[in-house]
N, C-alpha and C. Protein backbone atom coordinates (compact mmCIF):
# COMPACT_ATOMS: atom_id res chain seq x y z
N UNK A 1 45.88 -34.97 1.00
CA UNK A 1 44.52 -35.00 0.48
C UNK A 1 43.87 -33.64 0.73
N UNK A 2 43.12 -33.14 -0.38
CA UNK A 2 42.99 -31.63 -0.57
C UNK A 2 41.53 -32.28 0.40
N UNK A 3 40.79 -30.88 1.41
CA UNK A 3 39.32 -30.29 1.82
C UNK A 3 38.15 -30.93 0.84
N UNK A 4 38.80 -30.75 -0.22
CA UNK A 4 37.55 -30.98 -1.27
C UNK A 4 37.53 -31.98 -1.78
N UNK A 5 38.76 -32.72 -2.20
CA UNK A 5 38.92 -34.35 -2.22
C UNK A 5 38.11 -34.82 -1.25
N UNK A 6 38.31 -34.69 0.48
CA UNK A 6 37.93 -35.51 1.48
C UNK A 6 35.94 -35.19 1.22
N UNK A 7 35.92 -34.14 1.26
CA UNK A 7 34.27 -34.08 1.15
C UNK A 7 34.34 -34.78 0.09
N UNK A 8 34.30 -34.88 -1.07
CA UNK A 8 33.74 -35.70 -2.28
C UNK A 8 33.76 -37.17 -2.36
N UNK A 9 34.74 -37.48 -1.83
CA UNK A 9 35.22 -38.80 -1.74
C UNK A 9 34.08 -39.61 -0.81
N UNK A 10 33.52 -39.04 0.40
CA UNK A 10 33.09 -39.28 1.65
C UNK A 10 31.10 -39.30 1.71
N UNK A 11 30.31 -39.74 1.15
CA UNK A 11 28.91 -39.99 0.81
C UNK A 11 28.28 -38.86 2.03
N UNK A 12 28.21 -39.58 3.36
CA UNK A 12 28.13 -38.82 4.27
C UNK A 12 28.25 -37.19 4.29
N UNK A 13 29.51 -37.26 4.37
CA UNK A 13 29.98 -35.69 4.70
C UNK A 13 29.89 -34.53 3.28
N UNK A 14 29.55 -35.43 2.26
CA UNK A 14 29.29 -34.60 1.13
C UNK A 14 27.85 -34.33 1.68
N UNK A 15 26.99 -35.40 1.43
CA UNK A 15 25.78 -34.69 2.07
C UNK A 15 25.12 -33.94 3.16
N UNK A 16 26.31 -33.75 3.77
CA UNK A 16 25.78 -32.68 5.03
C UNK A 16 26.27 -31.90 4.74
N UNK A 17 27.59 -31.14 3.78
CA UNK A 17 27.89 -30.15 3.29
C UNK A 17 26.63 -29.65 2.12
N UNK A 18 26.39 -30.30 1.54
CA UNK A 18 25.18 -30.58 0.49
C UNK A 18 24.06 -29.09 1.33
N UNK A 19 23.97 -30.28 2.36
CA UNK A 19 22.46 -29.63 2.75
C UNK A 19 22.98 -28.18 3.81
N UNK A 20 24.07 -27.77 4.16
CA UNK A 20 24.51 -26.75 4.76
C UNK A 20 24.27 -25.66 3.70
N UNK A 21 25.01 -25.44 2.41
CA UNK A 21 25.04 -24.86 1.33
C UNK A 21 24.13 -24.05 0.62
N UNK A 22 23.60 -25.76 0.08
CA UNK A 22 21.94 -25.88 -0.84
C UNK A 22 20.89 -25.83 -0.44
N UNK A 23 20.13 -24.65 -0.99
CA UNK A 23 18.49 -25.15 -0.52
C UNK A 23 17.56 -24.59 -1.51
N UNK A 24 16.63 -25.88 -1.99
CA UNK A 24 15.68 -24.94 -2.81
C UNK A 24 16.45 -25.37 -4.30
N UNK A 25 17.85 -26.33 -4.36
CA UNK A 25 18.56 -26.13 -5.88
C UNK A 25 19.25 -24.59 -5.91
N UNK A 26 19.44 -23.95 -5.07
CA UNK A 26 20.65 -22.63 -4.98
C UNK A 26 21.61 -22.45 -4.18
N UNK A 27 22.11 -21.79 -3.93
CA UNK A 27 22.93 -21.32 -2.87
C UNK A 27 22.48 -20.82 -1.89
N UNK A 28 22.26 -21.66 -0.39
CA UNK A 28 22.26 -20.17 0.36
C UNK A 28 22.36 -18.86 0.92
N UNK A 29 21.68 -18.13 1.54
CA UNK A 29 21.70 -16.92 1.06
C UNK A 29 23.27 -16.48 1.99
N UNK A 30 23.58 -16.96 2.74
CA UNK A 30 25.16 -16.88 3.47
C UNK A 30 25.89 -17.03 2.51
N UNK A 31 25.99 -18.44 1.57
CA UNK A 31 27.10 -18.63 0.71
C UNK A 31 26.61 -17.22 -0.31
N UNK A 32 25.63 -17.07 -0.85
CA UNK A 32 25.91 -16.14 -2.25
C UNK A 32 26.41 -14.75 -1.61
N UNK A 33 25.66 -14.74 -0.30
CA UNK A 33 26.07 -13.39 -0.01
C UNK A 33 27.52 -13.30 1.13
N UNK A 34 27.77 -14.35 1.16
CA UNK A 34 29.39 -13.90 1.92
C UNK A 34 30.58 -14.62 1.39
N UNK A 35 30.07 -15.59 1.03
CA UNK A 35 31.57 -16.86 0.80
C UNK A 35 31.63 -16.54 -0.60
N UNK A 36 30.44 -16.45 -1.90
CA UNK A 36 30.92 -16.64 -2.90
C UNK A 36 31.92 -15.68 -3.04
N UNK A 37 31.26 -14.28 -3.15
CA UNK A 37 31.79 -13.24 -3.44
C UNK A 37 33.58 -12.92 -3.21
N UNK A 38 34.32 -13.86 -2.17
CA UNK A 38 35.64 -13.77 -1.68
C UNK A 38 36.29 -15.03 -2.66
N UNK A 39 35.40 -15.74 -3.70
CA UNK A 39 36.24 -16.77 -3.78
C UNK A 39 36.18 -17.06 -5.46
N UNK A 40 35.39 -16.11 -6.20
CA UNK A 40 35.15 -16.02 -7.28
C UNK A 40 35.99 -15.34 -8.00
N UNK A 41 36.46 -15.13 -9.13
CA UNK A 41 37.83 -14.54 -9.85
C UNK A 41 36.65 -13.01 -10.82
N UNK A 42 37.05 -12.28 -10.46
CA UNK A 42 36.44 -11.24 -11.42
C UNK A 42 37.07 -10.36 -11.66
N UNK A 43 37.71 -10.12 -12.99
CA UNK A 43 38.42 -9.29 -13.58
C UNK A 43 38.48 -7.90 -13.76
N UNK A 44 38.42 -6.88 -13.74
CA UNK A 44 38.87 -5.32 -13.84
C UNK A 44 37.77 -4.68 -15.08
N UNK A 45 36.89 -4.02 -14.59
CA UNK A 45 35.75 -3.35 -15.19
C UNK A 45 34.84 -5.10 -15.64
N UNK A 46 34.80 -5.83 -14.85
CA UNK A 46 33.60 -6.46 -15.34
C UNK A 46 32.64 -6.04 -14.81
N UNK A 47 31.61 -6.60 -15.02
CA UNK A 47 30.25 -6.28 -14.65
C UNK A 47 28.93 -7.13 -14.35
N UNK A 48 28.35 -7.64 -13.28
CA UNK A 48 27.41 -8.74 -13.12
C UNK A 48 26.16 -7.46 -12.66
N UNK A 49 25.11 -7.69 -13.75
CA UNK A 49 23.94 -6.66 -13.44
C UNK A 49 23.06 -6.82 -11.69
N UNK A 50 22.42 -6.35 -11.91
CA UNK A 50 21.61 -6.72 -10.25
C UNK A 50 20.77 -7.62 -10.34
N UNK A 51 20.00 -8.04 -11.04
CA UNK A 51 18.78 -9.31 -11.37
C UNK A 51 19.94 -10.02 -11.87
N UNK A 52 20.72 -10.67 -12.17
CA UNK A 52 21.30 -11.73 -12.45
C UNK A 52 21.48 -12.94 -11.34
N UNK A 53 20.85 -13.93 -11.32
CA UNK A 53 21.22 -15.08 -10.46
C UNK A 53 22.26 -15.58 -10.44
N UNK A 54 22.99 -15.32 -9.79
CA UNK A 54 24.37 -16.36 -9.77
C UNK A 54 24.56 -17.20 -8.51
N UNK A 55 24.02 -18.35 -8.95
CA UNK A 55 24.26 -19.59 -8.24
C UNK A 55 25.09 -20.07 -8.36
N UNK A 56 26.51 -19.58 -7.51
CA UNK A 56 27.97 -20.03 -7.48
C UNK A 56 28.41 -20.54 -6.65
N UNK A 57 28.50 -21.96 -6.60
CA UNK A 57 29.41 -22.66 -5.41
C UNK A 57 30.28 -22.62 -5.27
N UNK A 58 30.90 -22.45 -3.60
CA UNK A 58 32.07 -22.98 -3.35
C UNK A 58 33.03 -23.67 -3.95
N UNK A 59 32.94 -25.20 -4.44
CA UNK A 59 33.08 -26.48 -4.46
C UNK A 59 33.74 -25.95 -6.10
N UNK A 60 33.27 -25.47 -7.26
CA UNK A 60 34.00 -25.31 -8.49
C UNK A 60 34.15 -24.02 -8.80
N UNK A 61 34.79 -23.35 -9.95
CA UNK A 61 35.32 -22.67 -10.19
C UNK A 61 34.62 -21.64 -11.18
N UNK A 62 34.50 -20.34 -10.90
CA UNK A 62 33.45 -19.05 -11.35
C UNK A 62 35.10 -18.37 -11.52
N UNK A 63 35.09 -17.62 -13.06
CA UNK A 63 35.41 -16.46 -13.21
C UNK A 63 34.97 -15.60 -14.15
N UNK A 64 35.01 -14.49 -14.06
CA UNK A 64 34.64 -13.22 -15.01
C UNK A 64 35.84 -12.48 -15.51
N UNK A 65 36.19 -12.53 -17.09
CA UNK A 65 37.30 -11.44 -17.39
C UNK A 65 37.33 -10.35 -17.25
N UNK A 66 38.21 -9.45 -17.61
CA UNK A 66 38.31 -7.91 -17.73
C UNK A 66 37.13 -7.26 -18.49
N UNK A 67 36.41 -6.70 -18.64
CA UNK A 67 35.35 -5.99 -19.55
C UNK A 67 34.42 -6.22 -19.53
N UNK A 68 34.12 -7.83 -18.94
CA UNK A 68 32.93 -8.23 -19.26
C UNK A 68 31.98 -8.22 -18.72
N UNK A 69 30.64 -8.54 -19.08
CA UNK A 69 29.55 -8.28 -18.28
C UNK A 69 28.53 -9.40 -18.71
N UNK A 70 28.05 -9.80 -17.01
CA UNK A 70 26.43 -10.55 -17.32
C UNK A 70 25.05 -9.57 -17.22
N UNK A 71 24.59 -9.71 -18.15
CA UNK A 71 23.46 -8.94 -18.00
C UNK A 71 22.81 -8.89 -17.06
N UNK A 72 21.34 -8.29 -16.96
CA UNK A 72 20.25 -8.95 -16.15
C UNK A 72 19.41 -9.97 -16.94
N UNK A 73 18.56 -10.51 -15.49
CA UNK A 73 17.96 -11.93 -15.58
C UNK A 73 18.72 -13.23 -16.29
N UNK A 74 20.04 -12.98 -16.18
CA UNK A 74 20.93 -14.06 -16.66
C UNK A 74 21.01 -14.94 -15.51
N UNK A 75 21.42 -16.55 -15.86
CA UNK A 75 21.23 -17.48 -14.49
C UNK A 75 22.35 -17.97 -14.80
N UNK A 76 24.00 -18.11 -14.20
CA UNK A 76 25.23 -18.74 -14.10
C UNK A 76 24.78 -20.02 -12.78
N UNK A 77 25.12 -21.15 -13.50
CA UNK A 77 25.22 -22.03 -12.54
C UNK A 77 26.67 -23.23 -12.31
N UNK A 78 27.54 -23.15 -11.22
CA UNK A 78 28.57 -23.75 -11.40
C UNK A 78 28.65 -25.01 -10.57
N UNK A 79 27.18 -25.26 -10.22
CA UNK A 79 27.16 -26.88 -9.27
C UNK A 79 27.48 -27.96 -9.67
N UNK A 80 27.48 -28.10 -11.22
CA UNK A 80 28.29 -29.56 -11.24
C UNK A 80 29.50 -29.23 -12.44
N UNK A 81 29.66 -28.11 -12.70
CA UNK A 81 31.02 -27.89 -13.41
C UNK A 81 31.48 -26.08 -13.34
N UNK A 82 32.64 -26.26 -13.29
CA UNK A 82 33.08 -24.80 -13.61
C UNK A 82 32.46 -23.90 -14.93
N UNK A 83 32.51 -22.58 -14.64
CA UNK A 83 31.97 -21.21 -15.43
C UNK A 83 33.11 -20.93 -15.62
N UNK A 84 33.59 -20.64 -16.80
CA UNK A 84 34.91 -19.48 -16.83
C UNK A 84 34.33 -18.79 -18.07
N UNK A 85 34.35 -17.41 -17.83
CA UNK A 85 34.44 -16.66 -19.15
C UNK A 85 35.00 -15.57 -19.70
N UNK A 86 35.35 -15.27 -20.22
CA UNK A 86 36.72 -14.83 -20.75
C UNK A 86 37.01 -13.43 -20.69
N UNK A 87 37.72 -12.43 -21.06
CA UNK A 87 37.73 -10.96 -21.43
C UNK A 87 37.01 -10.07 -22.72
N UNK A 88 36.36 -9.29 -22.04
CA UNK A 88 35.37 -8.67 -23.47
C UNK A 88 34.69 -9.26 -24.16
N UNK A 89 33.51 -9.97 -22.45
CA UNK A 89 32.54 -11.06 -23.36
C UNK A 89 31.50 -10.55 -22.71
N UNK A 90 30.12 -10.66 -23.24
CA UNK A 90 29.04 -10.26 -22.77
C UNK A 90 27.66 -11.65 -22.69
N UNK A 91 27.57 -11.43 -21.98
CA UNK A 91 26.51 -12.52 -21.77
C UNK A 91 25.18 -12.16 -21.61
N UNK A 92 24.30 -12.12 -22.64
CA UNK A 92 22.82 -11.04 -22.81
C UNK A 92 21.87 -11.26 -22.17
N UNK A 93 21.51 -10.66 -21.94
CA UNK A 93 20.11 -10.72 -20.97
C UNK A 93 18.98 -12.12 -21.18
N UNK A 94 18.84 -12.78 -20.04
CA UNK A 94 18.11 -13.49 -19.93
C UNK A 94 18.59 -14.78 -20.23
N UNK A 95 19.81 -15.03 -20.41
CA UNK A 95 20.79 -16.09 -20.31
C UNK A 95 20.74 -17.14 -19.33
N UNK A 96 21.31 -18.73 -19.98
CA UNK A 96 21.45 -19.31 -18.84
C UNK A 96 23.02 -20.12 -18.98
N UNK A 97 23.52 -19.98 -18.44
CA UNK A 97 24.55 -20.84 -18.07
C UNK A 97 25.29 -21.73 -17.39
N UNK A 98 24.89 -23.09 -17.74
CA UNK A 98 25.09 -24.43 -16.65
C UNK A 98 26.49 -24.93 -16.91
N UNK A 99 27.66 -24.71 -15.63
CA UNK A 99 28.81 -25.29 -15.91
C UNK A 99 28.70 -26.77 -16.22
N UNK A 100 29.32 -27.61 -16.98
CA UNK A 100 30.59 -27.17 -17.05
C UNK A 100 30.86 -26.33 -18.65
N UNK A 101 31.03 -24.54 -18.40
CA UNK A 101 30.95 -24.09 -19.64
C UNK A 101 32.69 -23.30 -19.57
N UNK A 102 32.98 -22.98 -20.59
CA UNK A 102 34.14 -22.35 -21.12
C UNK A 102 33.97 -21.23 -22.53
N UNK A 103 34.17 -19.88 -22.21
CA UNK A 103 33.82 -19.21 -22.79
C UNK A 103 34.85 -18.01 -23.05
N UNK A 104 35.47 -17.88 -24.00
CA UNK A 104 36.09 -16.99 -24.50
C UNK A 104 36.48 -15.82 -24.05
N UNK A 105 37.17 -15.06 -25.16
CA UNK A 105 37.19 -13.39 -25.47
C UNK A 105 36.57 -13.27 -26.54
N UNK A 106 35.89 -11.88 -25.95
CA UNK A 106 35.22 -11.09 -27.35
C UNK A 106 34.24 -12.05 -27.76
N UNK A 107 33.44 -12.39 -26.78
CA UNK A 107 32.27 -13.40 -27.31
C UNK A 107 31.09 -12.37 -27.15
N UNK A 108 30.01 -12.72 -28.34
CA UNK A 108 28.56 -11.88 -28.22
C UNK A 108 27.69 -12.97 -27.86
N UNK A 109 27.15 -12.91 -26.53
CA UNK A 109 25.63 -13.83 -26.71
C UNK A 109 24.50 -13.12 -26.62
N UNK A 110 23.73 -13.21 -27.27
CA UNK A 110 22.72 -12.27 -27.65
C UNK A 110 21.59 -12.98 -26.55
N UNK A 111 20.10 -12.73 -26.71
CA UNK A 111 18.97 -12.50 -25.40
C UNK A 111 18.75 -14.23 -25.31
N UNK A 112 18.28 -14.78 -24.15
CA UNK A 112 17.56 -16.08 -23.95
C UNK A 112 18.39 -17.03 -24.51
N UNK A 113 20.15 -16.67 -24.92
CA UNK A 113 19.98 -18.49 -24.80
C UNK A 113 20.49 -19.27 -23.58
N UNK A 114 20.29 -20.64 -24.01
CA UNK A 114 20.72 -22.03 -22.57
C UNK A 114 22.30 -22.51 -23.39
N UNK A 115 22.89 -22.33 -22.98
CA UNK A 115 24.43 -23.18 -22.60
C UNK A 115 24.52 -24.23 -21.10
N UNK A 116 24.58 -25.25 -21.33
CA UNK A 116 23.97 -26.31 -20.41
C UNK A 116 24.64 -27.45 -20.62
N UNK A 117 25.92 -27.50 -19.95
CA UNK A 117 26.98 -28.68 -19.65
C UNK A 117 26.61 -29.95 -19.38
N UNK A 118 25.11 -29.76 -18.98
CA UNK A 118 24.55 -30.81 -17.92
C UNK A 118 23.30 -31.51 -18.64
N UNK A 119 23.42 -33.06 -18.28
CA UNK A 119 22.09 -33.73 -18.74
C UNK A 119 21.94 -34.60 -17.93
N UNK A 120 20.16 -34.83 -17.48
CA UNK A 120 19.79 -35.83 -16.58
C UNK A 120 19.30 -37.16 -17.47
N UNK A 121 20.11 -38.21 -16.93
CA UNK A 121 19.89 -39.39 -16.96
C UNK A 121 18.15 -39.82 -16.95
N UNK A 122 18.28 -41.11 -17.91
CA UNK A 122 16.50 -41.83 -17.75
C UNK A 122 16.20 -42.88 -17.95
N UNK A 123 17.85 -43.71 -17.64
CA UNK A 123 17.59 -44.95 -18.58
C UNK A 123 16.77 -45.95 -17.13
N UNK A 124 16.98 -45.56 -16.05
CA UNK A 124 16.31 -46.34 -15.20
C UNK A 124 15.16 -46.07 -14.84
N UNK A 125 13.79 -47.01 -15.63
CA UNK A 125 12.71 -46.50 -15.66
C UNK A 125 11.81 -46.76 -14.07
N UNK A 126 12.44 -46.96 -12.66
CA UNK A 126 11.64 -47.37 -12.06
C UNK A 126 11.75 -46.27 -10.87
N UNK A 127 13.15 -45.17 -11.08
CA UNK A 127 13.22 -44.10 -10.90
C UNK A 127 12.79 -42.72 -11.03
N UNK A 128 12.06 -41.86 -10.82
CA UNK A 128 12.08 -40.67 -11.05
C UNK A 128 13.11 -39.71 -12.06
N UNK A 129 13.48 -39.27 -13.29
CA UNK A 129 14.31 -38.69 -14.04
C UNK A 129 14.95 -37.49 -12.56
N UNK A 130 14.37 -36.92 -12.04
CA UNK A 130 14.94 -36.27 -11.21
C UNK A 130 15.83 -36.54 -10.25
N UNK A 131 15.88 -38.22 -9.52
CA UNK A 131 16.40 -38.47 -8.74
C UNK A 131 17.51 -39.26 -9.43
N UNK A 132 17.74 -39.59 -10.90
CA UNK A 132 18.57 -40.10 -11.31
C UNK A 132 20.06 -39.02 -11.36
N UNK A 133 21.25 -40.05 -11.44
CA UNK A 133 22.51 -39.34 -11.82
C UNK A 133 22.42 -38.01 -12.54
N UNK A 134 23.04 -37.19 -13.01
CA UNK A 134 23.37 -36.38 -14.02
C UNK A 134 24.62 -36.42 -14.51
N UNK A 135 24.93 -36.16 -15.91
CA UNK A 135 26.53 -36.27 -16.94
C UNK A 135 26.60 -35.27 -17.12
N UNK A 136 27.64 -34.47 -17.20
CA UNK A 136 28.21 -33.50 -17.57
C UNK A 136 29.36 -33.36 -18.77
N UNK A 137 29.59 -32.48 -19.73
CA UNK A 137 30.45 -32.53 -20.87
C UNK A 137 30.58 -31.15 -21.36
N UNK A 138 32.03 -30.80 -20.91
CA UNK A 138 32.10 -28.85 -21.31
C UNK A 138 31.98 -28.97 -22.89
N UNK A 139 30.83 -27.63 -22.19
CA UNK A 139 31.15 -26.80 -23.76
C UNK A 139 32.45 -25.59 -23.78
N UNK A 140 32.84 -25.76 -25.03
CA UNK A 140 33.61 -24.43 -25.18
C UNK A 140 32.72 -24.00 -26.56
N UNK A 141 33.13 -22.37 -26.12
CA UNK A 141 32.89 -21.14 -26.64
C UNK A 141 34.45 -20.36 -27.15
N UNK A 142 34.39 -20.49 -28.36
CA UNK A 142 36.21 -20.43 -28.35
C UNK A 142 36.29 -18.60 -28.69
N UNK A 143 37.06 -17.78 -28.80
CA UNK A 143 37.15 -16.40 -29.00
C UNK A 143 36.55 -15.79 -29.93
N UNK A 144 35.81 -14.98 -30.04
CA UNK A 144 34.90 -13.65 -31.46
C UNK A 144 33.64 -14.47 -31.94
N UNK A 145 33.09 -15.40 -30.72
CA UNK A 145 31.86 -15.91 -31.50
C UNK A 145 30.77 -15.51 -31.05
N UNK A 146 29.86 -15.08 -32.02
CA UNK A 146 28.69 -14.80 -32.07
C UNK A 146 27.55 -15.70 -32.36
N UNK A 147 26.77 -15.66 -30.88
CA UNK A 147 25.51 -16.58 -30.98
C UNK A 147 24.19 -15.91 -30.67
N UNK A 148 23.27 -16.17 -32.05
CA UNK A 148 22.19 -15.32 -31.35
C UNK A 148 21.28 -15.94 -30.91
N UNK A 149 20.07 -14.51 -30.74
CA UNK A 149 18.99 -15.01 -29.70
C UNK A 149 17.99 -15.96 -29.61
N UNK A 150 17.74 -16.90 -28.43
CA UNK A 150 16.82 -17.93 -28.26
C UNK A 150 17.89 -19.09 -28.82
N UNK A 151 19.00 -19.55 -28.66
CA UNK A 151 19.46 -20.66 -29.24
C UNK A 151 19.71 -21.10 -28.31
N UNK A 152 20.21 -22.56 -28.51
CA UNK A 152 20.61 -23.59 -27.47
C UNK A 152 21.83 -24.75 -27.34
N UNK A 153 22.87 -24.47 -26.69
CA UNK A 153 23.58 -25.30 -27.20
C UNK A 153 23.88 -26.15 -26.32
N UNK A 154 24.18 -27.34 -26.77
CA UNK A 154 24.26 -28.51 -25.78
C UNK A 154 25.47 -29.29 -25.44
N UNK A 155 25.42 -29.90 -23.99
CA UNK A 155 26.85 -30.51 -23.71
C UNK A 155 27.36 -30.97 -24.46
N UNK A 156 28.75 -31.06 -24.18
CA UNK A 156 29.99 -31.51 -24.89
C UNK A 156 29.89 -30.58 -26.35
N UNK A 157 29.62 -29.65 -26.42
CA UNK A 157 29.28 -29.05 -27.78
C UNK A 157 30.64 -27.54 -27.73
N UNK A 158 32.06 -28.06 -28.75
CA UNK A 158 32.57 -26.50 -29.47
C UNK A 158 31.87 -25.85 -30.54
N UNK A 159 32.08 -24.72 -30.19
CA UNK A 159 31.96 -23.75 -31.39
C UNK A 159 33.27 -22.79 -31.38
N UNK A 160 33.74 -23.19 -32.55
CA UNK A 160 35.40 -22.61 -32.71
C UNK A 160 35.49 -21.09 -33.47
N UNK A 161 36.05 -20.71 -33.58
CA UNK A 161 36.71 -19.52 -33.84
C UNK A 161 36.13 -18.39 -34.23
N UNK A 162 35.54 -17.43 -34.12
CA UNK A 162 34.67 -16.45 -35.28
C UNK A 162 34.05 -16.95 -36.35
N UNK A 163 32.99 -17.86 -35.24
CA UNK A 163 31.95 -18.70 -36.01
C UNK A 163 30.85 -17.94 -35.48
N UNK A 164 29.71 -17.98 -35.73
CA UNK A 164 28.19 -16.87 -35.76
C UNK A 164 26.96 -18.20 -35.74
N UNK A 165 26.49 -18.57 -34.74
CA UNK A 165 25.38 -18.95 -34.76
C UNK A 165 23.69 -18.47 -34.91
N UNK A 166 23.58 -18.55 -35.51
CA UNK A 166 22.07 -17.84 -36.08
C UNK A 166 20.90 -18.20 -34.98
N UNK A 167 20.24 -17.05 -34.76
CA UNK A 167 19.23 -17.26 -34.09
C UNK A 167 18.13 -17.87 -33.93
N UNK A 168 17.90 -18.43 -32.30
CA UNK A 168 16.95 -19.53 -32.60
C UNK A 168 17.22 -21.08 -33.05
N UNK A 169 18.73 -21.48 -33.24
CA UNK A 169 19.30 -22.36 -33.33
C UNK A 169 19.45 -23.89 -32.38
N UNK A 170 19.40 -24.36 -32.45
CA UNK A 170 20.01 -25.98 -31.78
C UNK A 170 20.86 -26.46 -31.91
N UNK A 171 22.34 -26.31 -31.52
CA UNK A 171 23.62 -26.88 -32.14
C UNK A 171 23.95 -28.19 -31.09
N UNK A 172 24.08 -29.36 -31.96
CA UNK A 172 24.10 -30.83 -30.98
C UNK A 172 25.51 -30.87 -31.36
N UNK A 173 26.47 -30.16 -32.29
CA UNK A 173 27.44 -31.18 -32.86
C UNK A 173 28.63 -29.89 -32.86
N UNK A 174 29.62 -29.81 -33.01
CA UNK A 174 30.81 -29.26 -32.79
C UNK A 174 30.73 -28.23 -34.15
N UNK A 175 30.95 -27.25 -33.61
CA UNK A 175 31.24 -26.01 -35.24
C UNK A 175 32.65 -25.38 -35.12
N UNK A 176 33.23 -25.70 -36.45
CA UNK A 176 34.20 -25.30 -37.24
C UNK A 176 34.29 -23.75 -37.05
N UNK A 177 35.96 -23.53 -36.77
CA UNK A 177 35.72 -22.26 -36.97
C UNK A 177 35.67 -21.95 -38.17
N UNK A 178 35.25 -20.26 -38.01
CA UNK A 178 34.97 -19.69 -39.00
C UNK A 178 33.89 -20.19 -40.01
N UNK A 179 32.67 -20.43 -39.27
CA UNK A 179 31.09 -21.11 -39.65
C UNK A 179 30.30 -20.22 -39.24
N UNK A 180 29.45 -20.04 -40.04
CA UNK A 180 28.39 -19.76 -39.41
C UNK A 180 26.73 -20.63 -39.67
N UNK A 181 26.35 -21.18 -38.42
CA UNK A 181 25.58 -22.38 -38.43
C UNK A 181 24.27 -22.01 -38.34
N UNK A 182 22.97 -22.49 -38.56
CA UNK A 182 21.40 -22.27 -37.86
C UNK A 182 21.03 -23.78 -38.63
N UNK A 183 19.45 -23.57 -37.73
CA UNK A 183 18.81 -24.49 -37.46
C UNK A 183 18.68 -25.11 -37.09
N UNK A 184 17.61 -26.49 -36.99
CA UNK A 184 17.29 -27.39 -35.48
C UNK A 184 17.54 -28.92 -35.98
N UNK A 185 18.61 -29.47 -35.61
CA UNK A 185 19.43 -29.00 -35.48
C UNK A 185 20.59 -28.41 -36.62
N UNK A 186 21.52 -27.72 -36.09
CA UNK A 186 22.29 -26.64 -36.68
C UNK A 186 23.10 -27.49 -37.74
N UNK A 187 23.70 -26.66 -38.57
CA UNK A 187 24.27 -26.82 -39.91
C UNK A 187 24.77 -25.63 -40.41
N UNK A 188 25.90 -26.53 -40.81
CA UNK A 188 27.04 -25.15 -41.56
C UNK A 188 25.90 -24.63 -43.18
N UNK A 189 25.93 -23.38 -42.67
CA UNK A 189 25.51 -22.17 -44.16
C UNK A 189 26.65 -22.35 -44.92
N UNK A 190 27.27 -21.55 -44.19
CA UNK A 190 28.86 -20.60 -44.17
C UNK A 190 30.11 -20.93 -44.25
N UNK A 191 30.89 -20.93 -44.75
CA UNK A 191 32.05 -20.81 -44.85
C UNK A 191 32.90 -20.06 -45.20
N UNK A 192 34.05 -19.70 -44.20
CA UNK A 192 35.15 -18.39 -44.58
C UNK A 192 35.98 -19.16 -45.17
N UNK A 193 36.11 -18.44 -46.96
CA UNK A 193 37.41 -19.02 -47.93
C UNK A 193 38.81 -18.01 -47.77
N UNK A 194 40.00 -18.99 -47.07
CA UNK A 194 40.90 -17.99 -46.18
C UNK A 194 41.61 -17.78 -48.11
N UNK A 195 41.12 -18.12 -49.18
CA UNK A 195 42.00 -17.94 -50.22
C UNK A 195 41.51 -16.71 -51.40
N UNK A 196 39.89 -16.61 -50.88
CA UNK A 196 39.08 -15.67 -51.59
C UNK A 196 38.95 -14.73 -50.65
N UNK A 197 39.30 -15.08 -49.35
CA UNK A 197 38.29 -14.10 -48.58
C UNK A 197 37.26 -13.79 -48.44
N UNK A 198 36.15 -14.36 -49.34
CA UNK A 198 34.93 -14.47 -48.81
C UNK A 198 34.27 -15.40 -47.56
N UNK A 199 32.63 -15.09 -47.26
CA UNK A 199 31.92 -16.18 -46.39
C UNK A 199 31.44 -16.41 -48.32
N UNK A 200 31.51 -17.89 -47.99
CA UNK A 200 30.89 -18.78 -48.99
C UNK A 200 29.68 -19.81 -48.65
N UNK A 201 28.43 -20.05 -49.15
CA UNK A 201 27.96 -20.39 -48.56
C UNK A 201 27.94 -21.97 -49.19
N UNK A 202 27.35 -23.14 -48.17
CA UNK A 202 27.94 -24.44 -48.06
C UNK A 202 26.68 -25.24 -49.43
């Protein structure tokens, strides 16, 4: 039985690891500043700016590819699912990212958007929404996609192949590669005809 099995498994001892860790909803300043840093995967010329929050736990899995870079004022969060993101991806300023996310090569995310694995529960009305459960459902971000600024995409949500999300967007539902989607919520424009070679629009 793995360290991390036995804490999870164990109500108790998760919550005193809980409260050793966490405070405030972050990392303590020991974990960000000594433990994460030895246990996080970061690839060869990446780059995490200086204002970037990275609230990276222990407990799941943070990596950064070769090239890539988080901007500043970007917020990575991997408390209830893994971050991975890929080689020669950029993650733009003022970003947020709630594991459980999965993110490519050669991805563009342009300024302010939320990628957010995570949703809080409400069906029990005699509870607080805050103190209820939370679900989680990865998104993937599959290779050469471009999403622009102020959009939002939501758990359990792909966007496949050198697809282009338009700015300012809401995507609830899975995009095709080679799409390019906008609006609230999102919808295929676009389509790449692999027989014309054009984007065609829908």
């Amino acid at each position: 039985m793995s360290l991390k099995f036995a804490i999870k498994s164990n109500p108790a001892i998760k919550a005193l690891v809980y409260k050793l860790i966490i405070k405030n909803a972050r990392p303590q300043w020991w974990v960000r500043n000594i433990v994460t840093p030895f246990i996080y995967k970061r690839g060869r010329k990446s780059s995490i700016r200086r204002t970037a929050r990275m609230d990276v736990l222990p407990f799941n899995n943070f990596s950064l590819g070769q090239y890539s870079t988080i901007e500043d004022f970007c917020t990575v969060n991997n408390g209830v699912g893994d971050v991975i993101i890929g080689d020669n991806t950029r993650v733009g300023i003022g970003n947020v990212v709630i594991g459980p996310v999965n993110i490519g090569n050669q991805v563009i995310l342009a300024q302010n958007i939320v990628l957010s694995g995570l949703n809080h529960t409400y069906t029990d009305v005699n509870t607080p929404i805050r103190l209820q459960k939370v679900t989680t459902a990865n998104i993937v971000i599959e290779d050469e996609v471009w999403i622009g600024a102020n959009s939002v995409i939501t758990a359990g949500v792909t966007i496949g192949r050198h697809s282009v999300v338009a700015g300012g967007s809401v995507v609830t539902k899975n995009v095709p590669a080679f799409c390019v989607v906008g609006g609230n919520p999102a919808k295929i424009l676009k389509r790449y005809n692999q027989d014309t070679s054009q984007w065609e629009r829908t």
